[in-house]
Protein backbone atom coordinates (compact mmCIF):
# COMPACT_ATOMS: atom_id res chain seq x y z
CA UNK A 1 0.00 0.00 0.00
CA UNK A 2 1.37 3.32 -1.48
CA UNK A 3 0.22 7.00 0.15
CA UNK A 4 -0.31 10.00 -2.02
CA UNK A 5 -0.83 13.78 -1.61
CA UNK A 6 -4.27 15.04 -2.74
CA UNK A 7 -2.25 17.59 -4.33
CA UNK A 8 -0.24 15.42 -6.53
CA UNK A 9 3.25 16.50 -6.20
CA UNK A 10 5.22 13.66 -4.32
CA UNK A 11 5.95 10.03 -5.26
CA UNK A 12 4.10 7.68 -3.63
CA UNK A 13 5.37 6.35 0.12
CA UNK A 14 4.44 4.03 2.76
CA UNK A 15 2.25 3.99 5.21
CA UNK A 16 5.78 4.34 7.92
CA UNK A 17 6.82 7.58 5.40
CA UNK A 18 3.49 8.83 5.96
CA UNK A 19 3.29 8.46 9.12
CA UNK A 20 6.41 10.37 9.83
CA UNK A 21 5.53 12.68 7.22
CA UNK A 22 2.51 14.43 8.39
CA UNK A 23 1.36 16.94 6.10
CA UNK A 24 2.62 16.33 2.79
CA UNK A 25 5.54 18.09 1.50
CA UNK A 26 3.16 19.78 -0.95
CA UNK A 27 0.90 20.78 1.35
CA UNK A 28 -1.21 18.63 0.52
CA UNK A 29 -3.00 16.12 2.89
CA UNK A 30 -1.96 11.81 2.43
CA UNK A 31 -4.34 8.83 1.35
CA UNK A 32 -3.87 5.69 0.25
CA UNK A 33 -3.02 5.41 -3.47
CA UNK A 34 -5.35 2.82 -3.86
CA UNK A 35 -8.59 1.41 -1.69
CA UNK A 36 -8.85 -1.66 -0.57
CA UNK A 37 -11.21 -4.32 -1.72
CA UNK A 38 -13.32 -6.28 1.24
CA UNK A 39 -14.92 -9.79 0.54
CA UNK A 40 -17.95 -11.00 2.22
CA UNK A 41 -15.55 -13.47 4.07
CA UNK A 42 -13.58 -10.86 5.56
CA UNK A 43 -16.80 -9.15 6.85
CA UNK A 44 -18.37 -12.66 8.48
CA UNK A 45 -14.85 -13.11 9.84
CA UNK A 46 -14.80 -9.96 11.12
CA UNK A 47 -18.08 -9.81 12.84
CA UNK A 48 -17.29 -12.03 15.84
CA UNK A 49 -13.71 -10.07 16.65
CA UNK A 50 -12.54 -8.27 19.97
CA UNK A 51 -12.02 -5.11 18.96
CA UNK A 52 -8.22 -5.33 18.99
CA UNK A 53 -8.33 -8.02 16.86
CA UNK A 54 -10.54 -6.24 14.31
CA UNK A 55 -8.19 -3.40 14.60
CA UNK A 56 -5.30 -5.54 13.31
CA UNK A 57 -7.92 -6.93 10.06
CA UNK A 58 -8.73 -3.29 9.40
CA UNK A 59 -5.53 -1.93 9.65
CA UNK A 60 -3.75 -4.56 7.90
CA UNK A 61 -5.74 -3.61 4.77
CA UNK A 62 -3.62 -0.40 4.65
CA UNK A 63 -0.29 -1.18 6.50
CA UNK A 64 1.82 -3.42 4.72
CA UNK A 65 5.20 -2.50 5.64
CA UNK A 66 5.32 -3.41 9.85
CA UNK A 67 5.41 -7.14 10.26
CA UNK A 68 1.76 -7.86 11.10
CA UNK A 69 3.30 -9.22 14.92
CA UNK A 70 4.73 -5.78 15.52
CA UNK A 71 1.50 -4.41 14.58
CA UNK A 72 -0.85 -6.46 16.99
CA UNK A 73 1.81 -5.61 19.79
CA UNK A 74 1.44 -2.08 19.08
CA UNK A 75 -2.73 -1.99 18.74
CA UNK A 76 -3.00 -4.35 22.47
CA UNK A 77 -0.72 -1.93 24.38
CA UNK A 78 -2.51 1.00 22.67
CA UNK A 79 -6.13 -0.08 24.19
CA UNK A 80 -4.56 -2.12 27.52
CA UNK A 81 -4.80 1.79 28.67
CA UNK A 82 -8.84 1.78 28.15
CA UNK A 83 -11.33 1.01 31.07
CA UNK A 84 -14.19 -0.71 29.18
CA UNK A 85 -12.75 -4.28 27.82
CA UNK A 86 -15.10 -3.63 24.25
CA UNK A 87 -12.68 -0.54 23.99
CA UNK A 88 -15.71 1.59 22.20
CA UNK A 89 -19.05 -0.43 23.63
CA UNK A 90 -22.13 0.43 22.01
CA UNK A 91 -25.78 0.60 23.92
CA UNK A 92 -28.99 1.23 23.03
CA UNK A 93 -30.58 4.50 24.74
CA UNK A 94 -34.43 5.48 23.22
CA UNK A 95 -34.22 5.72 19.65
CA UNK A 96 -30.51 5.70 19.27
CA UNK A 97 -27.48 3.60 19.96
CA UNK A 98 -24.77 5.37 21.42
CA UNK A 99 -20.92 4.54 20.40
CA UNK A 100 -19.27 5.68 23.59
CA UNK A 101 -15.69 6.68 22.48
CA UNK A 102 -14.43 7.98 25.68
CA UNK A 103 -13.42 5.08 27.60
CA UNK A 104 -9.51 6.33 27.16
CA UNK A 105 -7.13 7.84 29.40
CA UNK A 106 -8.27 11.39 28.73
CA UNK A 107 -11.87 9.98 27.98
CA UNK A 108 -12.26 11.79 24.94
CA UNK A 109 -12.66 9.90 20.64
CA UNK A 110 -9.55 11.06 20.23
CA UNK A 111 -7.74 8.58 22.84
CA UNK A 112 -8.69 5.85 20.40
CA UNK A 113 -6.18 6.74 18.07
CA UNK A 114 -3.19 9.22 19.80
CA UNK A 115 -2.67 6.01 22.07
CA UNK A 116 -2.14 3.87 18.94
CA UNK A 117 -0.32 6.77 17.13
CA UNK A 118 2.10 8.18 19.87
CA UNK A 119 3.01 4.02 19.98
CA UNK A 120 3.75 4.04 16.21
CA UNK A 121 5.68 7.04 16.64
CA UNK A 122 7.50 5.07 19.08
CA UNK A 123 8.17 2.27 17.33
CA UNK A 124 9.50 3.95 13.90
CA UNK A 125 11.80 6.16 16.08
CA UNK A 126 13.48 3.73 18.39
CA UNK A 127 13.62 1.77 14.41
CA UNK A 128 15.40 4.58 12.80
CA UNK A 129 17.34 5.76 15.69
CA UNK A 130 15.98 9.20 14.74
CA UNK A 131 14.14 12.13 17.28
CA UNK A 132 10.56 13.90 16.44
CA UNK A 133 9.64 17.07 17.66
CA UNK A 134 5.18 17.06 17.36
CA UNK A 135 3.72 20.10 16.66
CA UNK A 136 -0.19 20.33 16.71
CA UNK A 137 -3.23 22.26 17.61
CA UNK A 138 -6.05 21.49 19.43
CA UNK A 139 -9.54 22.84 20.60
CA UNK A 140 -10.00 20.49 23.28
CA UNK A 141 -9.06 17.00 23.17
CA UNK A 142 -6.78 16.23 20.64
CA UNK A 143 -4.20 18.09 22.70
CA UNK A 144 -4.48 16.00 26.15
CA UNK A 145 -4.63 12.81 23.68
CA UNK A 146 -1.68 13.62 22.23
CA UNK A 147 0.04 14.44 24.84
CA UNK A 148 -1.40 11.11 27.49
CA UNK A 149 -0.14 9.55 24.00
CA UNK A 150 3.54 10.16 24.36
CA UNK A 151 4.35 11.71 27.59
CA UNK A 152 7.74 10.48 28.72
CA UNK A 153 8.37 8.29 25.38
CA UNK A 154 12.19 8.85 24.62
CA UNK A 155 13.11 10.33 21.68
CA UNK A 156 9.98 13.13 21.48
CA UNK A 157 9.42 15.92 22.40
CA UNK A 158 5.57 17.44 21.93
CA UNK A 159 4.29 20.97 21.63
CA UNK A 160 0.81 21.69 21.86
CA UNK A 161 -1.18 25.03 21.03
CA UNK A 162 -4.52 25.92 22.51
CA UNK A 163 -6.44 28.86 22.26
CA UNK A 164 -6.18 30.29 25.68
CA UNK A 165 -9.06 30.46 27.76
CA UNK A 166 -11.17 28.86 24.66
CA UNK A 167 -11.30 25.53 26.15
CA UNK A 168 -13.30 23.64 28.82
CA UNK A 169 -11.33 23.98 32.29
CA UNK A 170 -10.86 20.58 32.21
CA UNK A 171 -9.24 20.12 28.87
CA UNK A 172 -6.77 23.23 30.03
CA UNK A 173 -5.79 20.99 33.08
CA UNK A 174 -5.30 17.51 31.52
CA UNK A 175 -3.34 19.61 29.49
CA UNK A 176 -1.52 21.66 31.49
CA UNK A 177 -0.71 19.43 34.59
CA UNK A 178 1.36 17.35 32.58
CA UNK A 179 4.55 18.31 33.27
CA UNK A 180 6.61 15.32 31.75
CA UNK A 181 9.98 17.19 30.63
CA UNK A 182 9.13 15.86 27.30
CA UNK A 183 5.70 17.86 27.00
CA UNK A 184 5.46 21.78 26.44
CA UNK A 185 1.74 23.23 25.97
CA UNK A 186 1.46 26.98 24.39
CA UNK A 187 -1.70 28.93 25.19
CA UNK A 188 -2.48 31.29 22.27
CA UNK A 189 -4.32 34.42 22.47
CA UNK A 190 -6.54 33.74 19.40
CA UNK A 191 -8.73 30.75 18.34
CA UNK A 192 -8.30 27.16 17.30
CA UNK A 193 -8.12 28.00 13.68
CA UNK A 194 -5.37 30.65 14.69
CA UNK A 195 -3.29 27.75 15.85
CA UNK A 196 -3.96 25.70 13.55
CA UNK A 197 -3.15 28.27 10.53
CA UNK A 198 0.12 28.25 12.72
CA UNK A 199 1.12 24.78 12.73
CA UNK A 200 0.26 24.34 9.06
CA UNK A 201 2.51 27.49 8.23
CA UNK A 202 5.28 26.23 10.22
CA UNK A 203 4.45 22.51 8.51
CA UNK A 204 4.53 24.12 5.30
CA UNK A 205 8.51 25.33 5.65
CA UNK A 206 9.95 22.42 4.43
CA UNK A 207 13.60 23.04 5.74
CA UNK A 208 12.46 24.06 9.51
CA UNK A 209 10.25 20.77 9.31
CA UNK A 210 13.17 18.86 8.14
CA UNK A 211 15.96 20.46 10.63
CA UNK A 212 14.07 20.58 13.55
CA UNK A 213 12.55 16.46 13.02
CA UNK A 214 8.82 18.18 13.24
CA UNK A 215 5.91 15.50 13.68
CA UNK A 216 1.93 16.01 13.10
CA UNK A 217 -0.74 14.31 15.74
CA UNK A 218 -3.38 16.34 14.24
CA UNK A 219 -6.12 14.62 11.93
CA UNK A 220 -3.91 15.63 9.46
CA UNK A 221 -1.98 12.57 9.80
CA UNK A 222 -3.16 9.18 7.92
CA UNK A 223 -2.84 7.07 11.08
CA UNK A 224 -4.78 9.22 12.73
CA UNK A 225 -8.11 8.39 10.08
CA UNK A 226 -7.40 4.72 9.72
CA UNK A 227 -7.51 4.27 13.77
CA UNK A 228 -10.71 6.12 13.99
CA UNK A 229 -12.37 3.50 10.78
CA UNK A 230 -12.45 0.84 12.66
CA UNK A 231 -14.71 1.82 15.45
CA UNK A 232 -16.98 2.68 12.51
CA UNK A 233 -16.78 -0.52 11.78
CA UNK A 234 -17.10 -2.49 14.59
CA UNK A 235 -20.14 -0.70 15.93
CA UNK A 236 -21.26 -1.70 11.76
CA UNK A 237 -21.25 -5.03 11.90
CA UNK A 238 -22.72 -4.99 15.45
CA UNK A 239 -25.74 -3.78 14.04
CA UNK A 240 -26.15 -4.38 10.43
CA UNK A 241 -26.61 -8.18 10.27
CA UNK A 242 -30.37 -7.73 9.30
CA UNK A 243 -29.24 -4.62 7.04
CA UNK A 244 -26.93 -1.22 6.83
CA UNK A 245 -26.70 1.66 9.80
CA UNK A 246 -26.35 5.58 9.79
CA UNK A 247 -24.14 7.11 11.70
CA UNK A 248 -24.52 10.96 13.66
CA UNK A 249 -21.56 12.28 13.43
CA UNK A 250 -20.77 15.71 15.76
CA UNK A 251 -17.71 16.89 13.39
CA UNK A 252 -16.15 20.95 13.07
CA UNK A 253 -12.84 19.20 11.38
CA UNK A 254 -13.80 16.86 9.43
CA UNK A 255 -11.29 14.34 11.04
CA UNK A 256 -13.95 11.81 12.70
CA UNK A 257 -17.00 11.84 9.90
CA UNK A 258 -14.27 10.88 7.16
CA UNK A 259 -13.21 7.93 9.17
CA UNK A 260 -16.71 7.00 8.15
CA UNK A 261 -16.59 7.96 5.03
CA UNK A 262 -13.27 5.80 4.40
CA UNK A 263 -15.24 2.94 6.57
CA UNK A 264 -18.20 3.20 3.89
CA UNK A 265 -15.84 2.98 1.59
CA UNK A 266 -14.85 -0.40 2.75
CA UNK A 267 -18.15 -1.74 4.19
CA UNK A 268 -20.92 -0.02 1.21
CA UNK A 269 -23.55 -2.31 2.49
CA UNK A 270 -23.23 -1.76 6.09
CA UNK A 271 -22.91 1.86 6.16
CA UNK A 272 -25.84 3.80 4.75
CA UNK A 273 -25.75 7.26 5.85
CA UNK A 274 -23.85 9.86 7.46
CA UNK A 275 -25.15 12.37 9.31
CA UNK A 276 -23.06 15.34 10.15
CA UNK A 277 -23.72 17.48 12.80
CA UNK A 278 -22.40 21.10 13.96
CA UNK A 279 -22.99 23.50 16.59
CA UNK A 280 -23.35 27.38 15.39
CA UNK A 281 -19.88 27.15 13.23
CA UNK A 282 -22.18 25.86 10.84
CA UNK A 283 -19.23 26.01 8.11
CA UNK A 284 -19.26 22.22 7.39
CA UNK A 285 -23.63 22.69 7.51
CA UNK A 286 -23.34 25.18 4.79
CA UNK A 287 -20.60 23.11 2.68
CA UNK A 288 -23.70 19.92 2.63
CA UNK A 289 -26.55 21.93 2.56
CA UNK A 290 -26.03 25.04 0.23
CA UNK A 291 -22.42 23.97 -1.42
CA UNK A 292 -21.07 27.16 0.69
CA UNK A 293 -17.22 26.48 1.96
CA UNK A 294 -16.48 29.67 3.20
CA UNK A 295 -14.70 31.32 6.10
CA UNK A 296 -17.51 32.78 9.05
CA UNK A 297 -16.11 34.09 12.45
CA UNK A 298 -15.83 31.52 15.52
CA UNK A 299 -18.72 31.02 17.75
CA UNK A 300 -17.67 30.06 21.34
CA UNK A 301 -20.19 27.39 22.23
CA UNK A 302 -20.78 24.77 24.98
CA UNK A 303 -19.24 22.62 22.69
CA UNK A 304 -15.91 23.94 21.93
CA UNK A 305 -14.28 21.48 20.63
CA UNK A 306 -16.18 22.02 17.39
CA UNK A 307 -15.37 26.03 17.30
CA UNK A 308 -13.92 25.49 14.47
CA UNK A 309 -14.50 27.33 10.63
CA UNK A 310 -11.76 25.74 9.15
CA UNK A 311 -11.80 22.02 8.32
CA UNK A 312 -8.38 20.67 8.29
CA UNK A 313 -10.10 17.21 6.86
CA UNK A 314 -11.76 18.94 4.06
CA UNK A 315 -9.21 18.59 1.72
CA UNK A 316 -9.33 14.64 1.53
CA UNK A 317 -13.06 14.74 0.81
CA UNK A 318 -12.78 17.26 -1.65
CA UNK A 319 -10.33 14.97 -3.74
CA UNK A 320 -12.60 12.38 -4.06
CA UNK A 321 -15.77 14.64 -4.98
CA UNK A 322 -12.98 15.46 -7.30
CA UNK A 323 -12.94 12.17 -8.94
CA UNK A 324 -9.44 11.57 -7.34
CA UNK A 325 -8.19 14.90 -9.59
CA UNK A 326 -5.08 16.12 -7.29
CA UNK A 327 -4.71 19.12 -9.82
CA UNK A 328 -8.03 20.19 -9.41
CA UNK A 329 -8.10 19.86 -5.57
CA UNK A 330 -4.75 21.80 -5.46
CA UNK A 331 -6.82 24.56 -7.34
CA UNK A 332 -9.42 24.70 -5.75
CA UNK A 333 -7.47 24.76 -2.51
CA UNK A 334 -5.39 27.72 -3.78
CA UNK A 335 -8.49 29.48 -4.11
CA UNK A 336 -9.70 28.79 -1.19
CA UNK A 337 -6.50 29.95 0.25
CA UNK A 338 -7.05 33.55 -1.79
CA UNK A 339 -10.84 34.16 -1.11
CA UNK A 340 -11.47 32.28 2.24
CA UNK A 341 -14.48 30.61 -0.14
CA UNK A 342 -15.55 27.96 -2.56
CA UNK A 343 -19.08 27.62 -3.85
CA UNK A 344 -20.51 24.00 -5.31
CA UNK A 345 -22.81 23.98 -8.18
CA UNK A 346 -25.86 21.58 -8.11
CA UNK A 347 -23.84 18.67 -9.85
CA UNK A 348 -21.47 18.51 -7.10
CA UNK A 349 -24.32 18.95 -4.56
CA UNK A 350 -26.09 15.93 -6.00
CA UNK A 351 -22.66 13.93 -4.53
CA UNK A 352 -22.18 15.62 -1.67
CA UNK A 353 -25.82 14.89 -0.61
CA UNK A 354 -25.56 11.27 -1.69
CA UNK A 355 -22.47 10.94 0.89
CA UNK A 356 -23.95 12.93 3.77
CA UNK A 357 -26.76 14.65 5.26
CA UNK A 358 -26.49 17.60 7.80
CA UNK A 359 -27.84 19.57 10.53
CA UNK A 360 -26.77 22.78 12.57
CA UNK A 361 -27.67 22.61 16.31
CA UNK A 362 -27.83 25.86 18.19
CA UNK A 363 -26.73 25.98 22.19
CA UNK A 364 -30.22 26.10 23.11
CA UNK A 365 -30.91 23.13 21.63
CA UNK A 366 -27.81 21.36 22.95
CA UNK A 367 -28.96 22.07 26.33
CA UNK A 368 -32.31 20.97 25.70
CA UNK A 369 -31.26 17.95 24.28
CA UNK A 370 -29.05 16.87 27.76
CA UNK A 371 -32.17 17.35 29.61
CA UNK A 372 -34.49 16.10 27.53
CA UNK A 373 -32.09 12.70 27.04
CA UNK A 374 -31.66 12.39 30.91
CA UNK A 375 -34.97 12.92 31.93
CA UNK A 376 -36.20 10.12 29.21
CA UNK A 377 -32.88 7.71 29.40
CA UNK A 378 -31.19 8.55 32.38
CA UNK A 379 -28.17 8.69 30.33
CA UNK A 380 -26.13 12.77 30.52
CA UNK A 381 -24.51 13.72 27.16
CA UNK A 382 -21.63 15.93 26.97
CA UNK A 383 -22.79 18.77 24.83
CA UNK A 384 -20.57 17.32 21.70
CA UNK A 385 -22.62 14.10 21.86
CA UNK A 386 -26.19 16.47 22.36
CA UNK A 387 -24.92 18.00 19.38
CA UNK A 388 -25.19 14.52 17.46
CA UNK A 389 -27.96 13.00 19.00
CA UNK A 390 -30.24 16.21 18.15
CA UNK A 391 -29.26 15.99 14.33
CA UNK A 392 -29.80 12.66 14.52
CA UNK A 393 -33.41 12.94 15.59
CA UNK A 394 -34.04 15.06 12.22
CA UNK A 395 -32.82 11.56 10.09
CA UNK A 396 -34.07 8.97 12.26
CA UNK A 397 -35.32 5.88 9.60
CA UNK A 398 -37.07 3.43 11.76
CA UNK A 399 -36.17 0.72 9.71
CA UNK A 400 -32.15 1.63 9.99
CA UNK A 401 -30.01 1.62 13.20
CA UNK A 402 -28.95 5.41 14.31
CA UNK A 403 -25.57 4.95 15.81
CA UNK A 404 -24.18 8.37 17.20
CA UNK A 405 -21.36 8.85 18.50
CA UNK A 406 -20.42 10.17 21.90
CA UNK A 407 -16.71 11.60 21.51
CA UNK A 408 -16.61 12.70 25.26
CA UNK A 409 -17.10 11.96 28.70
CA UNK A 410 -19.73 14.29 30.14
CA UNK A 411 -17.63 15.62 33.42
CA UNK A 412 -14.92 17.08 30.60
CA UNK A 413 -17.92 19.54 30.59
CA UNK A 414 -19.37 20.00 33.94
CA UNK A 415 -20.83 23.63 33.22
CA UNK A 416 -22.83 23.11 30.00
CA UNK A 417 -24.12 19.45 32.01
CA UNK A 418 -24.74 21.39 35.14
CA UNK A 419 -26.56 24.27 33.58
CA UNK A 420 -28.57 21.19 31.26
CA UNK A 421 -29.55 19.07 34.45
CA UNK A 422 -29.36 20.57 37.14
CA UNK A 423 -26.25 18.85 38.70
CA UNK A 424 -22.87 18.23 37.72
CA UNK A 425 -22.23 14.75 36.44
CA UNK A 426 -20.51 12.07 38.06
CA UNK A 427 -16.46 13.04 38.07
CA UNK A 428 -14.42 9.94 36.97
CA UNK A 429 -11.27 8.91 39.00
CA UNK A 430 -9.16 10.90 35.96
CA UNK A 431 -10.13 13.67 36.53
CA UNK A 432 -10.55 14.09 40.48
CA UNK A 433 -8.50 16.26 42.17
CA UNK A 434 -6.67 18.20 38.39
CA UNK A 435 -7.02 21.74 39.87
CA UNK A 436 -4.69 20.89 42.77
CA UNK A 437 -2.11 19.83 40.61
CA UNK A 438 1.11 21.42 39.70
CA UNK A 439 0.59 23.04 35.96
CA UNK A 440 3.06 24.08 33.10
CA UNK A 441 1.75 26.59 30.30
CA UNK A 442 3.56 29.44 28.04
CA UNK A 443 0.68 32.03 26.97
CA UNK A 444 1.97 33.35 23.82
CA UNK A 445 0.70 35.73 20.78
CA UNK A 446 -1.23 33.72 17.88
CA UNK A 447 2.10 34.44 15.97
CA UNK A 448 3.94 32.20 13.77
CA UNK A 449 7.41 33.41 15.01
CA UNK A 450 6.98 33.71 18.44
CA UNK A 451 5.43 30.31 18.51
CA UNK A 452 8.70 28.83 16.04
CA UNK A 453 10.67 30.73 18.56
CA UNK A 454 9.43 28.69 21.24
CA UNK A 455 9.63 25.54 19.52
CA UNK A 456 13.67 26.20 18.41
CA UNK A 457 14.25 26.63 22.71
CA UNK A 458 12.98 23.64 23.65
CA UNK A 459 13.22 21.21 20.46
CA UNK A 460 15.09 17.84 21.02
């Protein structure tokens, strides 16, 4: 299995050149050169797996170039650090089944794959004798993820922006109390976006990337996609034995819905719909529903991990509705980059349609839907999940599953829950006792030098 940039300019690599890789040298964003084709035995031999054993089946399919051993060890010690033994269960609550992703050590989606990643990392370093520096962004999770991921791992050293005082207090702690010598978090005074414009700017000098042994966790990196597939498929082929399943899907980056997208890919029959939901940065909303991509100022919401009007994911979608056309997508993407907008006409809206379906869910109605959920399930969303559930509701087929998918435990969120029920939810043994704890943090300027500054100080 070869990776390419959906801009076209590099020779194919593998999936270990990928991973190290990042962001493409182009700028571009890497795929697999090729799908993969899955038989009707694979999917009856998959359908009775742990989940650690699917992993390996799924992920096989696209790594071909770690001896498959290697690879098991490296998915088992990834998910020995979760507390449910189904690693993402599924249960049925009212209308909906809920895919809880948040079993992790930071109890956030994103645990299920920075633990497998930051392990991979591991491995291809300690291989190559070589040192990584990891630059990324986050708006909430994928920050303490990363960072739980490879906190005292030799040869790394990680750097993560947030945008200061834009996050959940929790997130800033599991963040900031860290204080591994390996792990350095920067708060920026700007938004996620900012910081992630940053990081991509810094990714996109070639020579400091190179010199300085720079690494992406972001959902810009491949391994990053193919670890979030196979819950998508697991929670599949759970369900679909008597037919396919739609999926809710609370997305701002794209990251997590194309995981599902690449998992329909794979599973056609299984998968039926997508349904992708924001809060009021309605930019991915607009994209499905009108064919509007274009840049609209941050909302800060309950749920801020999805304050977000700038999909770092887009770009991989947009070369398949593309037909797989890198020098169209590199276009396109270089006018984006000049106007901040691109508009779909009604042929490319007939696609875009057929792959998902959408809904925008205001605050209000995130609240509303924690209380209304508790009071009827006695089950408390975090707002991100509410966010789901509520577009789900809009798409509900009675004769098809509704899987959505709850990316986060609800105490990461205690105000939005609190001011939703009434009471604070139930605070997990993580997360007890983080404001008491000794924490680390460099508030800087959403800058590109001062933040390249930073990195240069403390880089291995």
């Amino acid at each position: 299995m070869k990776y390419i940039s959906t801009r076209g300019q590099i020779s194919p690599i593998s999936f270990k050149e990928a991973v190290m890789m990042g962001l493409a040298t182009d700028g571009g964003l890497l795929l697999p050169q090729t799908m993969p084709e899955v038989d009707k035995k694979n999917v009856t031999a998959w359908r009775d797996m742990s989940y650690q054993d699917l992993a390996h089946a799924v992920m096989s399919l696209f790594v071909d170039d770690i001896d498959p051993g290697d690879l098991r060890e490296l998915i088992n010690r990834s998910y020995a650090t979760f507390s449910h033994g189904d690693i993402t269960p599924l249960v049925k609550k009212g209308d909906v089944y809920i895919l809880e992703l948040f079993h992790g050590p930071t109890l956030a989606f994103k645990d299920v794959a920075l633990q497998f990643l930051g392990n991979v990392f591991e491995y291809l370093l300690k291989e190559s004798g070589d040192k990584m520096n990891i630059l990324g962004a986050t708006s909430g999770d994928t920050g303490s993820a990363a960072i739980y991921g490879v906190r005292g791992k030799e040869r790394i050293n990680i750097f993560i922006l947030h945008p200061h005082k834009r996050v959940s207090a929790i997130q800033e702690l599991q963040m900031t109390t860290v204080t591994d010598a390996n792990v350095f978090n920067m708060a920026i005074r700007g938004t996620f976006d900012d910081g992630q414009a940053i990081v991509k700017t810094i990714f996109n000098d070639i020579a400091f990337k190179e010199n300085y042994h720079l690494g992406a966790v972001n959902s810009i990196n491949w391994a990053r996609i193919l670890a979030q597939v196979v819950y998508y498929i697991y929670a599949a082929l759970k369900l679909s034995a008597k037919g396919p399943v739609d999926f809710s899907v609370p997305t701002g980056n794209f990251g997590d819905i194309f995981a599902g997208y690449i998992a329909g890919k794979l599973l056609p029959n299984q998968i039926r719909r997508l349904v992708l939901a924001t809060n009021e940065n309605d930019l991915l909303s607009r994209f499905v529903l009108h064919g509007d991509y274009s840049l609209g100022k941050v909302v800060h919401t309950s749920s801020p991990s999805m304050d977000i009007q700038l999909a770092s994911n887009f770009e991989r979608y947009l070369y398949f509705l593309r037909g797989r056309d890198a020098e169209r997508t590199r276009k396109d993407m270089e006018e984006f980059g000049q106007t901040g907008r691109l508009v779909f006409p009604e042929d490319d809206l007939q696609q875009i349609r057929s792959d998902f379906v959408s809904r925008c869910v205001s605050r209000q109605e995130t609240l509303e839907m924690i209380s209304s959920f508790y009071r009827e399930n006695d089950y408390v969303l975090d707002p991100h999940t509410a966010v789901g559930v509520k577009a789900a509701q809009f798409h509900l087929d009675g004769d098809v599953p509704m899987v959505c998918l709850a990316t986060a435990h609800p105490a990461k969120f205690g105000t939005a829950v609190q001011e939703a029920i009434g009471r604070s939810p139930e605070m997990p043994e993580g997360l007890q006792g983080l404001e008491n704890k000794e924490a680390r943090c460099k508030v800087l300027d959403a800058d590109v030098e001062k933040v390249r500054e930073f990195v240069v100080e403390n880089a291995l």
